[in-house]
PDB file of N, CA and C in Angstrom:
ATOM      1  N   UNK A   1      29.003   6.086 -10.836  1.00  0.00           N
ATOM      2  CA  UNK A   1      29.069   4.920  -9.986  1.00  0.00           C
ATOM      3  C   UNK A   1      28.493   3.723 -10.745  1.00  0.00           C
ATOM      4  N   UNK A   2      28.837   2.611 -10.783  1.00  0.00           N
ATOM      5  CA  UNK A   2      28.578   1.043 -11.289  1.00  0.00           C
ATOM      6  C   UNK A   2      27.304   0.824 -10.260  1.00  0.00           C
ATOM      7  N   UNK A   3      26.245   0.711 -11.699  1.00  0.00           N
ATOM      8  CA  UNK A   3      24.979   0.301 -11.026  1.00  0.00           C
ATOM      9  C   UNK A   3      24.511  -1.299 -10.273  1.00  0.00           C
ATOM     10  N   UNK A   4      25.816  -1.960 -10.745  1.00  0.00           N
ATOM     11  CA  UNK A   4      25.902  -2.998  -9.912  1.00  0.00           C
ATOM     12  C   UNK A   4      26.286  -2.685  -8.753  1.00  0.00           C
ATOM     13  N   UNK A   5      27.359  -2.330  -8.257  1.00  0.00           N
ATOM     14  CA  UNK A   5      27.111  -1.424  -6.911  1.00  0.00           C
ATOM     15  C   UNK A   5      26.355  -0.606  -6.720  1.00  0.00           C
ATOM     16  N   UNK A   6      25.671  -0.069  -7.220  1.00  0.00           N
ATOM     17  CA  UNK A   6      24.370   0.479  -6.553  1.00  0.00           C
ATOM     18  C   UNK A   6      23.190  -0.451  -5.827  1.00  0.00           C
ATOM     19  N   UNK A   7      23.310  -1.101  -6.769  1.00  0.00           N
ATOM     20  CA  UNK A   7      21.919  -1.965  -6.268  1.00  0.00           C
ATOM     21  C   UNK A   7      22.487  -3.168  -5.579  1.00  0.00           C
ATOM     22  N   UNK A   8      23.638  -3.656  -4.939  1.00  0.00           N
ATOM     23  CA  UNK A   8      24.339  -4.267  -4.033  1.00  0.00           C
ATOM     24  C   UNK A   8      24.430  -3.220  -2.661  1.00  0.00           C
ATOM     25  N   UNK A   9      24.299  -2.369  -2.960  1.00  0.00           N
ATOM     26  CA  UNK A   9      24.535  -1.797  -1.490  1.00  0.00           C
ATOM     27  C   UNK A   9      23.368  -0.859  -1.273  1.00  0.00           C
ATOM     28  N   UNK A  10      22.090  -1.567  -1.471  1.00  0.00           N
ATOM     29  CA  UNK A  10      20.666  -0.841  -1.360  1.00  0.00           C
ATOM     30  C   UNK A  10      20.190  -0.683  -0.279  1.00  0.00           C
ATOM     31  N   UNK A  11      20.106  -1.783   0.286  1.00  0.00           N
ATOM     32  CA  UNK A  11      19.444  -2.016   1.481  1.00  0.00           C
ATOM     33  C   UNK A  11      21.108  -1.288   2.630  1.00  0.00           C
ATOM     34  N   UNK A  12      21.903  -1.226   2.395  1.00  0.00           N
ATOM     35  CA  UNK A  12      22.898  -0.665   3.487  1.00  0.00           C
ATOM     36  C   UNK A  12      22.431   0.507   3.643  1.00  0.00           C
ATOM     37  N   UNK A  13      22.463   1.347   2.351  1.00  0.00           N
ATOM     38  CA  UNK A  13      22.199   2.994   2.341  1.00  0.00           C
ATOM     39  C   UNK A  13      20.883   3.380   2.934  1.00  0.00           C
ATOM     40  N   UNK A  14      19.967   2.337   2.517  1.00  0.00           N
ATOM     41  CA  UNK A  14      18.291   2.369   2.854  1.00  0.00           C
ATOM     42  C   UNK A  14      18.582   2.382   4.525  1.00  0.00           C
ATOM     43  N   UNK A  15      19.073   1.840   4.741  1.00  0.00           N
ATOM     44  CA  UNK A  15      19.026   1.738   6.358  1.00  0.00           C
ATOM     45  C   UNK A  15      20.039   2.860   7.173  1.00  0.00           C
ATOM     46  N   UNK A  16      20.974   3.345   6.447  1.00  0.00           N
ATOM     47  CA  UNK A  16      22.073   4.878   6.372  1.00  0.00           C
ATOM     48  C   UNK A  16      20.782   5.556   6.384  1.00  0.00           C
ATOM     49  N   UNK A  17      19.806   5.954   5.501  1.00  0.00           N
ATOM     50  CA  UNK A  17      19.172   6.384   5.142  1.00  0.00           C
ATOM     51  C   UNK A  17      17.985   7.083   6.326  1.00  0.00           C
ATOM     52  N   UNK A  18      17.651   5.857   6.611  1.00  0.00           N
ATOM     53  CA  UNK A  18      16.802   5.604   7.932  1.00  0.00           C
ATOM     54  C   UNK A  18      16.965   5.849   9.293  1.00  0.00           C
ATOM     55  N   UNK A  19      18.479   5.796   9.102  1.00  0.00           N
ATOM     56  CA  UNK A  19      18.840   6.157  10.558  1.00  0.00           C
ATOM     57  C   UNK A  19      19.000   7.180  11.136  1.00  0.00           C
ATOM     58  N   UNK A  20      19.870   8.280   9.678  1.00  0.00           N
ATOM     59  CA  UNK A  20      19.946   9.501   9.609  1.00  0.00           C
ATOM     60  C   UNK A  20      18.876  10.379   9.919  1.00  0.00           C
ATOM     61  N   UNK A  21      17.670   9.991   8.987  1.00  0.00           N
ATOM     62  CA  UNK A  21      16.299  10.755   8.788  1.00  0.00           C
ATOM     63  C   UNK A  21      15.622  10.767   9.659  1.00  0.00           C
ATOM     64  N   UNK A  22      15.709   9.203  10.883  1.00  0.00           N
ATOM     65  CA  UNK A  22      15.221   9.523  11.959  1.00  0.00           C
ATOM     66  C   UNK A  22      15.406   9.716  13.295  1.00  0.00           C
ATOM     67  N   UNK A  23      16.916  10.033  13.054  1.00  0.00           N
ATOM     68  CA  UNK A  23      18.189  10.418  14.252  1.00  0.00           C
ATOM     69  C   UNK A  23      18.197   9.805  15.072  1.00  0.00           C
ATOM     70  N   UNK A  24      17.861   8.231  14.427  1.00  0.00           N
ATOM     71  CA  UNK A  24      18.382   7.114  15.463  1.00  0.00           C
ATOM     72  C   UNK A  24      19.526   7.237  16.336  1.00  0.00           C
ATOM     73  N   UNK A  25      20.344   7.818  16.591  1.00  0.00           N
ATOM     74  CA  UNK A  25      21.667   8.009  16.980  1.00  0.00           C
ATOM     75  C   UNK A  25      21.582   8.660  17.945  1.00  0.00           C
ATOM     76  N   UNK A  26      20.528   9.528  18.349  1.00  0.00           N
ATOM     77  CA  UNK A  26      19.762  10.107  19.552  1.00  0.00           C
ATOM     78  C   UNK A  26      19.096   9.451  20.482  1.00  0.00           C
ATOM     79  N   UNK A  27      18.592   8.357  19.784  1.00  0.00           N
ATOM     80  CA  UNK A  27      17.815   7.201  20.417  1.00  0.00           C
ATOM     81  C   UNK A  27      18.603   5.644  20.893  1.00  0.00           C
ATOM     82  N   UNK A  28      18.435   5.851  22.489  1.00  0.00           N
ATOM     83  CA  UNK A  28      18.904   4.655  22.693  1.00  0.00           C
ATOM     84  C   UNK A  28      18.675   3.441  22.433  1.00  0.00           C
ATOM     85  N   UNK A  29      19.110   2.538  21.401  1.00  0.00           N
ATOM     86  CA  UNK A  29      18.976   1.075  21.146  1.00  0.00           C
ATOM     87  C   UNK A  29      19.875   0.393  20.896  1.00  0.00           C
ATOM     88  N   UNK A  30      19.143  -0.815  22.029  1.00  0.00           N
ATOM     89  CA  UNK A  30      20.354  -2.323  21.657  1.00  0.00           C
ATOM     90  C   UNK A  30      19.830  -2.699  20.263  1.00  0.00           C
ATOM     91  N   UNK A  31      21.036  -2.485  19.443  1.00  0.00           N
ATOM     92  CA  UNK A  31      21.019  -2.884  17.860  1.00  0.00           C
ATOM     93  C   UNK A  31      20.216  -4.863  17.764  1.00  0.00           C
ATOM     94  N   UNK A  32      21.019  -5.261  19.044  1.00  0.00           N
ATOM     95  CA  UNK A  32      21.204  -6.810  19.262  1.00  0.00           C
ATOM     96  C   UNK A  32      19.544  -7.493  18.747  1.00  0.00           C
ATOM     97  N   UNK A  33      18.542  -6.612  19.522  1.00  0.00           N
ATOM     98  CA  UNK A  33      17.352  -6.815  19.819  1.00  0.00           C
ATOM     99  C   UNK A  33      16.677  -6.603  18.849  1.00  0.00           C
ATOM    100  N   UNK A  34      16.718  -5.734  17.845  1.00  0.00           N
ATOM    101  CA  UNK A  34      16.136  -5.796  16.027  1.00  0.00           C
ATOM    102  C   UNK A  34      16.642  -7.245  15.231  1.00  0.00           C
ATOM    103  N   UNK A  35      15.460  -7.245  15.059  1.00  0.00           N
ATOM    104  CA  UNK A  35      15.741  -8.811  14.392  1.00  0.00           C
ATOM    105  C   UNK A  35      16.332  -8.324  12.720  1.00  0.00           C
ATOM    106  N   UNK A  36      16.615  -9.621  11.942  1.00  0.00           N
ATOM    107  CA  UNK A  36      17.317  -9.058  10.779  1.00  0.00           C
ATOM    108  C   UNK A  36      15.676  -9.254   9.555  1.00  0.00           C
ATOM    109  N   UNK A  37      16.298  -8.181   8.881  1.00  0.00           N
ATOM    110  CA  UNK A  37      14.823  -8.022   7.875  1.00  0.00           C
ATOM    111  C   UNK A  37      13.985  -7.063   8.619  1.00  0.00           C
ATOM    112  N   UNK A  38      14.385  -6.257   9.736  1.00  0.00           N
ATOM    113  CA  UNK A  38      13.176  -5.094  10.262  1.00  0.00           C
ATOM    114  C   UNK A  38      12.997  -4.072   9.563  1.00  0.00           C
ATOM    115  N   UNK A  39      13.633  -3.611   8.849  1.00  0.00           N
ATOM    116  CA  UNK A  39      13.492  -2.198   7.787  1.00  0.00           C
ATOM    117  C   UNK A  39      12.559  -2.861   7.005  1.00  0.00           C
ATOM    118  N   UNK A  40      13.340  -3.731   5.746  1.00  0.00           N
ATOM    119  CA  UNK A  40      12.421  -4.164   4.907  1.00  0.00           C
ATOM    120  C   UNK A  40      10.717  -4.478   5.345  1.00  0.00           C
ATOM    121  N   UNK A  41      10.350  -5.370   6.351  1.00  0.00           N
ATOM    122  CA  UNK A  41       9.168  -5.427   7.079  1.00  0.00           C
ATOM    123  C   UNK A  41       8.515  -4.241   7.273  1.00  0.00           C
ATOM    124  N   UNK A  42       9.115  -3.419   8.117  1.00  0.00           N
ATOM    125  CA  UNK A  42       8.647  -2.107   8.137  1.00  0.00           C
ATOM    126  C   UNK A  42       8.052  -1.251   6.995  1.00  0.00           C
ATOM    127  N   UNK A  43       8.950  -1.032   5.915  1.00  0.00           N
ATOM    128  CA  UNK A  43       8.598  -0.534   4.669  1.00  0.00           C
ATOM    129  C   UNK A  43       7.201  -1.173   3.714  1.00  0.00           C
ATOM    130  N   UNK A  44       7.776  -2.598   3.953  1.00  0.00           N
ATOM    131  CA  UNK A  44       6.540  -3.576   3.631  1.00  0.00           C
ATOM    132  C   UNK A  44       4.807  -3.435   3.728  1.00  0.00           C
ATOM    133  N   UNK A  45       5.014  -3.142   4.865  1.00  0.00           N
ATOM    134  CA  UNK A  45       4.252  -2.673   5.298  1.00  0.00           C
ATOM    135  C   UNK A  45       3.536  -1.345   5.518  1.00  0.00           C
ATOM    136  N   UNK A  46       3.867  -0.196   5.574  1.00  0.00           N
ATOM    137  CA  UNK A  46       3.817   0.691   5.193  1.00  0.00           C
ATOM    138  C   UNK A  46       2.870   0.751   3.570  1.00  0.00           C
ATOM    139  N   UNK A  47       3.959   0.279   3.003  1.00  0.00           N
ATOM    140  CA  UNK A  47       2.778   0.413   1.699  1.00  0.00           C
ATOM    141  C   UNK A  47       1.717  -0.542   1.576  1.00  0.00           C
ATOM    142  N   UNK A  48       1.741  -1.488   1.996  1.00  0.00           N
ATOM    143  CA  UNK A  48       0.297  -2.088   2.462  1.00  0.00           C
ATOM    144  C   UNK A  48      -0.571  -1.571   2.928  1.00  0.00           C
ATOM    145  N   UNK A  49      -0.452  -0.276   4.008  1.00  0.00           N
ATOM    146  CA  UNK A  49      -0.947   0.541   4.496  1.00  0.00           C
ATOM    147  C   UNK A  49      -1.511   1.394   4.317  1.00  0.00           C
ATOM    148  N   UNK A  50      -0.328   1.836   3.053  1.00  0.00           N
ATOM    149  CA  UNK A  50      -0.692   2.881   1.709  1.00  0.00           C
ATOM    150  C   UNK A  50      -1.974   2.384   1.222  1.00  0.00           C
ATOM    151  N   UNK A  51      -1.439   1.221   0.108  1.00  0.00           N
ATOM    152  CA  UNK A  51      -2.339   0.981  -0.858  1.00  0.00           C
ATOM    153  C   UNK A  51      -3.506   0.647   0.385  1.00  0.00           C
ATOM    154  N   UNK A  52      -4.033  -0.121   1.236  1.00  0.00           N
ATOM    155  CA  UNK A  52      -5.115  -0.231   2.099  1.00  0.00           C
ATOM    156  C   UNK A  52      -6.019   1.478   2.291  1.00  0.00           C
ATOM    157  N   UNK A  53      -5.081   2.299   2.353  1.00  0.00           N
ATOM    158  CA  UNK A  53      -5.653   3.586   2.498  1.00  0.00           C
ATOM    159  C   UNK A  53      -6.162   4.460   1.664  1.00  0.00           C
ATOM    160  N   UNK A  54      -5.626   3.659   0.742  1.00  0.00           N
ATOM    161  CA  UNK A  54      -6.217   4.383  -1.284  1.00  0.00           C
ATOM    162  C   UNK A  54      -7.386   4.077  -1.325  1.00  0.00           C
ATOM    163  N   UNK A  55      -7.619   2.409  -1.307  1.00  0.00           N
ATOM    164  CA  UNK A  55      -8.751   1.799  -1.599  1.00  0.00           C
ATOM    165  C   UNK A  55      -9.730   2.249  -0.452  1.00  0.00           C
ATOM    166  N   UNK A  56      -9.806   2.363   0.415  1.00  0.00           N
ATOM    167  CA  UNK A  56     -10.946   2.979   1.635  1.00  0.00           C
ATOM    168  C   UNK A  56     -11.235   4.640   0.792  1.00  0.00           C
ATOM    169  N   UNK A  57     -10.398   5.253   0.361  1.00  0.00           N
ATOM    170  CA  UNK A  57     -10.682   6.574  -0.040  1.00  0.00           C
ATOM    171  C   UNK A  57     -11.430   6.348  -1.309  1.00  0.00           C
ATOM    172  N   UNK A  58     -11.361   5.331  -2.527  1.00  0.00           N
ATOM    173  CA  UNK A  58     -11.562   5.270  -3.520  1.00  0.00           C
ATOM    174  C   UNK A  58     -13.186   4.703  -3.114  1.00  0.00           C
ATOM    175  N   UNK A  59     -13.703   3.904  -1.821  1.00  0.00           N
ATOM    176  CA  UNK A  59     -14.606   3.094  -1.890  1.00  0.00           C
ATOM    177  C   UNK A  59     -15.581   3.922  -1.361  1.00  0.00           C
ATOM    178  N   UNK A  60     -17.018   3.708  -1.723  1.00  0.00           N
ATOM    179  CA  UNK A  60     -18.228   4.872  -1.659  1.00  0.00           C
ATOM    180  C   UNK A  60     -18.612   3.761  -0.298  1.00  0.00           C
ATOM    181  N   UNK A  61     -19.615   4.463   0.503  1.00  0.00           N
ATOM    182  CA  UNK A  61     -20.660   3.736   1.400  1.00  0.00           C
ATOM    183  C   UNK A  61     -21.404   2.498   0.857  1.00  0.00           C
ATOM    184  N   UNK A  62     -21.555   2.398  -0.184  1.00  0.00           N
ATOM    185  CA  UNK A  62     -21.957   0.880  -0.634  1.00  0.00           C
ATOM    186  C   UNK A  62     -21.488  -0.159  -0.881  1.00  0.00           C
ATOM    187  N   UNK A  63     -20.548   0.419  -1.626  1.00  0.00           N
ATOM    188  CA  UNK A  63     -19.482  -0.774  -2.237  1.00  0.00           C
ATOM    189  C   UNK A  63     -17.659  -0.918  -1.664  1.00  0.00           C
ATOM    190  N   UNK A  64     -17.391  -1.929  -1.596  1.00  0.00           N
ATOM    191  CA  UNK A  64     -15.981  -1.925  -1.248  1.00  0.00           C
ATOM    192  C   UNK A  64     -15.278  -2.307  -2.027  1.00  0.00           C
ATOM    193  N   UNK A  65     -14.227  -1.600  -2.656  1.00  0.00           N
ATOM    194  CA  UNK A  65     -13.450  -1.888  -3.326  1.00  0.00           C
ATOM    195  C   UNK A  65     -12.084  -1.862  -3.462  1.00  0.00           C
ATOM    196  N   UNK A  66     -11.257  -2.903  -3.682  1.00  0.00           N
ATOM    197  CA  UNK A  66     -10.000  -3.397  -3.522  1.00  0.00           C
ATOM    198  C   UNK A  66      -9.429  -3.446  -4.946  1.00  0.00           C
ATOM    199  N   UNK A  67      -8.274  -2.954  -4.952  1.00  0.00           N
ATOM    200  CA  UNK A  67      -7.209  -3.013  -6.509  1.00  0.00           C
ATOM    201  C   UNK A  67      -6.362  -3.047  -6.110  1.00  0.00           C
ATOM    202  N   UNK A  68      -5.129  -4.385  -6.619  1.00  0.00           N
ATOM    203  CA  UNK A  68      -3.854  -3.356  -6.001  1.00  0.00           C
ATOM    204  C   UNK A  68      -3.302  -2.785  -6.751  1.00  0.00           C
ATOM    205  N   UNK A  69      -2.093  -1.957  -6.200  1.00  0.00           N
ATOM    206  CA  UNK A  69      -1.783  -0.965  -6.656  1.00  0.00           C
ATOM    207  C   UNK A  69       0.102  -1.220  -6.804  1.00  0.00           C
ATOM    208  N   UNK A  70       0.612  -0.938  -7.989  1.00  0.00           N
ATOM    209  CA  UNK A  70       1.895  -0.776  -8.318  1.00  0.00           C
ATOM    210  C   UNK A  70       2.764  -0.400  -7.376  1.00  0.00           C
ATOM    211  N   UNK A  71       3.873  -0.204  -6.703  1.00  0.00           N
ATOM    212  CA  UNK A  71       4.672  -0.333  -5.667  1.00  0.00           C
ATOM    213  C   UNK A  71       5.021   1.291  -5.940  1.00  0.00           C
ATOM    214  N   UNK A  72       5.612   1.371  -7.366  1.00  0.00           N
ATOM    215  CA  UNK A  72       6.146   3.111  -7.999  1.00  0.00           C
ATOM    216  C   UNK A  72       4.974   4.250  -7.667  1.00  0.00           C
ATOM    217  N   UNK A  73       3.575   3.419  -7.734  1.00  0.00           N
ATOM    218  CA  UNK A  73       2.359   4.390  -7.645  1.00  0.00           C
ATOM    219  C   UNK A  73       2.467   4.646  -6.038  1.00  0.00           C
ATOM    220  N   UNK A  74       2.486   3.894  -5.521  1.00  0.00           N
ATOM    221  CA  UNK A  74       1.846   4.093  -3.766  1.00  0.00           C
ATOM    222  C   UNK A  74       3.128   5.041  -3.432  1.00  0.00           C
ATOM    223  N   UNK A  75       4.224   4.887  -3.861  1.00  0.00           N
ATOM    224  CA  UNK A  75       5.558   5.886  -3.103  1.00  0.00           C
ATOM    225  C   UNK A  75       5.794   7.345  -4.027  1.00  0.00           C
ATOM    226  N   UNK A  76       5.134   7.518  -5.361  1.00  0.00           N
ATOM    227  CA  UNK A  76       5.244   8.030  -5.662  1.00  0.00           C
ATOM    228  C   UNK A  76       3.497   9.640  -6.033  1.00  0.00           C
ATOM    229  N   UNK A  77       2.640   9.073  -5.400  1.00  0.00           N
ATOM    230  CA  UNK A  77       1.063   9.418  -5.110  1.00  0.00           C
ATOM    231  C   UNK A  77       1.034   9.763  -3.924  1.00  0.00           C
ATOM    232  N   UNK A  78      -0.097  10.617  -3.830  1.00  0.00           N
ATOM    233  CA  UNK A  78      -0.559  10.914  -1.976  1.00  0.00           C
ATOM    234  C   UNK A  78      -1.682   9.809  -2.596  1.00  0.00           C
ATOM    235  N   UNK A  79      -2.452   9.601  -1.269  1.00  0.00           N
ATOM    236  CA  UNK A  79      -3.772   8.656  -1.324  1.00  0.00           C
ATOM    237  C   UNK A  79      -4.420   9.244  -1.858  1.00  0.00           C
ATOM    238  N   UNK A  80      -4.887  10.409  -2.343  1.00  0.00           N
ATOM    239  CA  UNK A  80      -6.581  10.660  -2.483  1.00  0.00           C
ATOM    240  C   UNK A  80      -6.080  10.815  -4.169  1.00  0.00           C
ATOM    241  N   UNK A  81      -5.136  10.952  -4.745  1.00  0.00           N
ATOM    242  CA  UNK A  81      -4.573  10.262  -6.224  1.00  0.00           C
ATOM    243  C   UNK A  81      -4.575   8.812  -6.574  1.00  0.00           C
ATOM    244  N   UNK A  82      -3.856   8.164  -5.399  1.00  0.00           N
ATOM    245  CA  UNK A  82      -4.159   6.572  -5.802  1.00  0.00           C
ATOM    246  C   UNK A  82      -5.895   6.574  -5.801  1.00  0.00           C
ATOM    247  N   UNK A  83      -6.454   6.987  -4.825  1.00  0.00           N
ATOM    248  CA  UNK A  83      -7.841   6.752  -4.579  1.00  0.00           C
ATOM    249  C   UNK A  83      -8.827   6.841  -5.554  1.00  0.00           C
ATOM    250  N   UNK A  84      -7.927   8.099  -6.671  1.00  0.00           N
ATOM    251  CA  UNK A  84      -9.260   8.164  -7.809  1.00  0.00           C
ATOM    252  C   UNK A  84      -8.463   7.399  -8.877  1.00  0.00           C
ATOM    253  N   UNK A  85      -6.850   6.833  -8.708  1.00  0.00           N
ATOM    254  CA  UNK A  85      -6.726   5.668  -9.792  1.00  0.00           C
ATOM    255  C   UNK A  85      -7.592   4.351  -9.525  1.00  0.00           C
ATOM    256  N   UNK A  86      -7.522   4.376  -8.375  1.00  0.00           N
ATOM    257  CA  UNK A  86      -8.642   2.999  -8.366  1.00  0.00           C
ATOM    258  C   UNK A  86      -9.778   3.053  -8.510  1.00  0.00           C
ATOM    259  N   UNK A  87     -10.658   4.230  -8.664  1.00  0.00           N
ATOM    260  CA  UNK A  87     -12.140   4.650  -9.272  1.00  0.00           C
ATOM    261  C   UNK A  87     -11.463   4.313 -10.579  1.00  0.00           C
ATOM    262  N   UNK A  88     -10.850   4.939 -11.224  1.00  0.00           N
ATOM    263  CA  UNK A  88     -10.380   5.164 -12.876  1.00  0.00           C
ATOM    264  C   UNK A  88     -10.506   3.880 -13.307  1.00  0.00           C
ATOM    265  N   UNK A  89      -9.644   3.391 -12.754  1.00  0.00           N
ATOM    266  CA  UNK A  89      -9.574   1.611 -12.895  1.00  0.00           C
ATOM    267  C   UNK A  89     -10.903   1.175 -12.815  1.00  0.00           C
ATOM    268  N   UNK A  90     -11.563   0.732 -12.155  1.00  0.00           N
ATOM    269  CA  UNK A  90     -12.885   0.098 -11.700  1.00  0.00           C
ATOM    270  C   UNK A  90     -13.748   0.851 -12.877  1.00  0.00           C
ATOM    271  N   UNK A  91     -13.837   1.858 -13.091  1.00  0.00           N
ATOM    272  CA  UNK A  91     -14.983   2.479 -14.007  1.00  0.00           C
ATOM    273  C   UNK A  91     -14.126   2.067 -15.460  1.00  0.00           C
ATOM    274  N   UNK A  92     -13.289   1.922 -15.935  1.00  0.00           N
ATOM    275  CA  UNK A  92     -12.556   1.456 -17.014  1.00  0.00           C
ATOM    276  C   UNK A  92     -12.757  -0.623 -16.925  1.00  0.00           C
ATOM    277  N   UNK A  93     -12.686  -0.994 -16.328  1.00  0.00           N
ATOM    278  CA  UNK A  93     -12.989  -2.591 -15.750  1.00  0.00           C
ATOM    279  C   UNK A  93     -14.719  -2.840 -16.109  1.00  0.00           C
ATOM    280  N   UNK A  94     -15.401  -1.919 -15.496  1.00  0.00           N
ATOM    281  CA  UNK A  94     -16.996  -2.160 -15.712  1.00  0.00           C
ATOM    282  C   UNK A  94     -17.010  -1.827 -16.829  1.00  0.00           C
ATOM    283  N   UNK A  95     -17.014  -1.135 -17.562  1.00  0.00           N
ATOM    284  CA  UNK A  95     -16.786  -0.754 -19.154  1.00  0.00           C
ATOM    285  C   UNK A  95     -16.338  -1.694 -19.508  1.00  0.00           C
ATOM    286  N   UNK A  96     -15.513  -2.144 -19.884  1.00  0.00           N
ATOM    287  CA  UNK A  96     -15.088  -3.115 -20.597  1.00  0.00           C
ATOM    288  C   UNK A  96     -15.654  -5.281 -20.086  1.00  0.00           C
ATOM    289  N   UNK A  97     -15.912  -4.829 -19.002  1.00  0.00           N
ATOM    290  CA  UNK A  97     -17.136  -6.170 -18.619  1.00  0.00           C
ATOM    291  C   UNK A  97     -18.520  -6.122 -19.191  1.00  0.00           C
ATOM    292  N   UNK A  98     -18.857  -4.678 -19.616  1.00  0.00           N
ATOM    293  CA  UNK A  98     -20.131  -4.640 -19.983  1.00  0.00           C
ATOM    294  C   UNK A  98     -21.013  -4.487 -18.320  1.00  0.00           C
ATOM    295  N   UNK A  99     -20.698  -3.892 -17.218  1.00  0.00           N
ATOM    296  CA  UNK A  99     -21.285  -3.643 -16.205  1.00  0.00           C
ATOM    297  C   UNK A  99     -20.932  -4.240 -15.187  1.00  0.00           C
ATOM    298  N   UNK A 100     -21.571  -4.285 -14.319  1.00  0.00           N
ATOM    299  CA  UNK A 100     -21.099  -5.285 -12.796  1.00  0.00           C
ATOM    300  C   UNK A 100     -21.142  -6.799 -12.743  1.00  0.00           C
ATOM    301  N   UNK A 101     -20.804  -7.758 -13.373  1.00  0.00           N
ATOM    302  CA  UNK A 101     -20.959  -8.894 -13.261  1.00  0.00           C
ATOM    303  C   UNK A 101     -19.558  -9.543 -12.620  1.00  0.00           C
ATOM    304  N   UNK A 102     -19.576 -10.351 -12.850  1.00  0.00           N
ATOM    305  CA  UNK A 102     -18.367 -11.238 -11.788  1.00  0.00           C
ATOM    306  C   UNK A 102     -17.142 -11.148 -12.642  1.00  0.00           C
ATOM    307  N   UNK A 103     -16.363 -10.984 -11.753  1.00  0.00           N
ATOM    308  CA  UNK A 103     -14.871 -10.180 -12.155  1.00  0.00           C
ATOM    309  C   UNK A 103     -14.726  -8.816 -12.422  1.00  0.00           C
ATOM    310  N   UNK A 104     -15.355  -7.938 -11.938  1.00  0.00           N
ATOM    311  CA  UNK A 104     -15.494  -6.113 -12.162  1.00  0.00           C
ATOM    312  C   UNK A 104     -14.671  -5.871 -11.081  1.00  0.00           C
ATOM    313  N   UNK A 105     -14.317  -6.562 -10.416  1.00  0.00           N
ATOM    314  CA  UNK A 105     -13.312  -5.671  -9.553  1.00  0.00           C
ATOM    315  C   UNK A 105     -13.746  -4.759  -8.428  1.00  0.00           C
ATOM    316  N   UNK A 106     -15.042  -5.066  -8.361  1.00  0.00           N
ATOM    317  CA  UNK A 106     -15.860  -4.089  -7.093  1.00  0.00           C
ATOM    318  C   UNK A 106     -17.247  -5.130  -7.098  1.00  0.00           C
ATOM    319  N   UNK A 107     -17.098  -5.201  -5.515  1.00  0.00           N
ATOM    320  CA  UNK A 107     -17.885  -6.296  -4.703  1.00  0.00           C
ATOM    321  C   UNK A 107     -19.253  -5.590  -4.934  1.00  0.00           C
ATOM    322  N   UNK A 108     -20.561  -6.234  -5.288  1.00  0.00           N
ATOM    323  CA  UNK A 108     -21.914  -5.826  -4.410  1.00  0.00           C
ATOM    324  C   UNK A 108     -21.982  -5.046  -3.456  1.00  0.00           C
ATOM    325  N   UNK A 109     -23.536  -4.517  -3.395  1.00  0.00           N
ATOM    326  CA  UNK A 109     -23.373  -3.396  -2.063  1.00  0.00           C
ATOM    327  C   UNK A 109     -23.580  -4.584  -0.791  1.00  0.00           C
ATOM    328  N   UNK A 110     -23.363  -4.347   0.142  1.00  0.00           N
ATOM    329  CA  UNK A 110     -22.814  -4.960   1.082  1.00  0.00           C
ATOM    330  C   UNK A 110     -24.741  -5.059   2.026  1.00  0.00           C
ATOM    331  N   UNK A 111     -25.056  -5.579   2.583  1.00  0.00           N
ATOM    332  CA  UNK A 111     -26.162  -5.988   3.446  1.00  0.00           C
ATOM    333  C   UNK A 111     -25.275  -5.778   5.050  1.00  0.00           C
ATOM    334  N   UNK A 112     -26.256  -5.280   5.720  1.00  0.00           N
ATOM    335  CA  UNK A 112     -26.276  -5.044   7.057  1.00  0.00           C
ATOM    336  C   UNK A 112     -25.388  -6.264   8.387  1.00  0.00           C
ATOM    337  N   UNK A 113     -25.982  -7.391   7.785  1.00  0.00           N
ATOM    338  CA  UNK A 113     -24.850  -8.542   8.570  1.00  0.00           C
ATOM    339  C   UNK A 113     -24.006  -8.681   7.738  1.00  0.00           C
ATOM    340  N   UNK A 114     -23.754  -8.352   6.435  1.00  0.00           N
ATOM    341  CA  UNK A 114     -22.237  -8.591   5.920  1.00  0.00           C
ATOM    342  C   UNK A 114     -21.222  -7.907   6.840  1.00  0.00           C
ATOM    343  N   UNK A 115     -21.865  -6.346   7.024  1.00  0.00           N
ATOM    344  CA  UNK A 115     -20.558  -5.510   7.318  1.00  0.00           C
ATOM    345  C   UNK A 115     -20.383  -5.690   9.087  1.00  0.00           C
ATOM    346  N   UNK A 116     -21.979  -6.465   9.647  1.00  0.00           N
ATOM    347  CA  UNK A 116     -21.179  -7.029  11.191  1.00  0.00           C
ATOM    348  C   UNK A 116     -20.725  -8.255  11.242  1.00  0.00           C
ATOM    349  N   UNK A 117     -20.317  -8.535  10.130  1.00  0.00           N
ATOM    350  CA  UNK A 117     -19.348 -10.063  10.285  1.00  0.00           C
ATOM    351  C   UNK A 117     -17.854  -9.293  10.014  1.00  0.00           C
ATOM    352  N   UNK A 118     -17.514  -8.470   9.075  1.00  0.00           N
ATOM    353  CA  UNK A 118     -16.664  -7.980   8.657  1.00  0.00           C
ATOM    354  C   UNK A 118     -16.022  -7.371  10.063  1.00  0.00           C
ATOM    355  N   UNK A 119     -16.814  -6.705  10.467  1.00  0.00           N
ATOM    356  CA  UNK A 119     -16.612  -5.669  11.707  1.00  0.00           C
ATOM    357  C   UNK A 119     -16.172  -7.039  12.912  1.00  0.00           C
ATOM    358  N   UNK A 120     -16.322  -8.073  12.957  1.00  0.00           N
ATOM    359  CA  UNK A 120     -16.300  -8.488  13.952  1.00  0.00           C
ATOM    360  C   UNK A 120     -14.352  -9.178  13.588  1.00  0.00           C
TER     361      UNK A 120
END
């Protein structure tokens, strides 16, 4: 098959794809009422979700830490793999900063009203 048609008819199959897998066709819906761009959004999100769920696994009780993460990694990893690429990362980052100083890629330990402002 012509990979220009492939990747022209991505998002059709993606959504073939979707419908099949989740036997939409069982499920009653006015098509009318999905706005356009809802798969993509959906998916979007999702790995936002992902990568959000790596970094909580990767982050100890003190420190919080955020990386993002490659699009191929999050669909192609369970979390608690992304979770120790983003330790890997961060301990490879402080190494090469020479320790925790500004730009390491992992925040200070956090103080007691930090995390009830956060929380709020």
């Amino acid at each position: 098959m012509d990979l220009v048609i492939c990747g022209l008819s991505g998002f059709p199959h993606t959504a073939f794809n979707f419908e099949s897998e989740a036997e939409l066709k069982h499920v009653p819906i006015d098509k009318s009422t999905i706005p356009r761009g809802a798969l993509r959004t959906f998916v979007l999100k999702g790995l936002r979700f992902t990568q959000l769920q790596a970094n909580l696994h990767a982050s100890n009780v003190d420190r919080i830490v955020f990386s993002p993460l490659d699009p191929l990694d999050i669909i192609t990893n369970r979390v608690p793999r992304l979770g120790d690429m983003i330790e890997e990362n961060a301990k490879r980052k402080r190494n090469n900063d020479g320790g925790e100083g500004a730009g390491s890629g992992v925040a200070g330990p956090m103080t007691r009203s930090n995390k009830q402002k956060i929380a709020r």
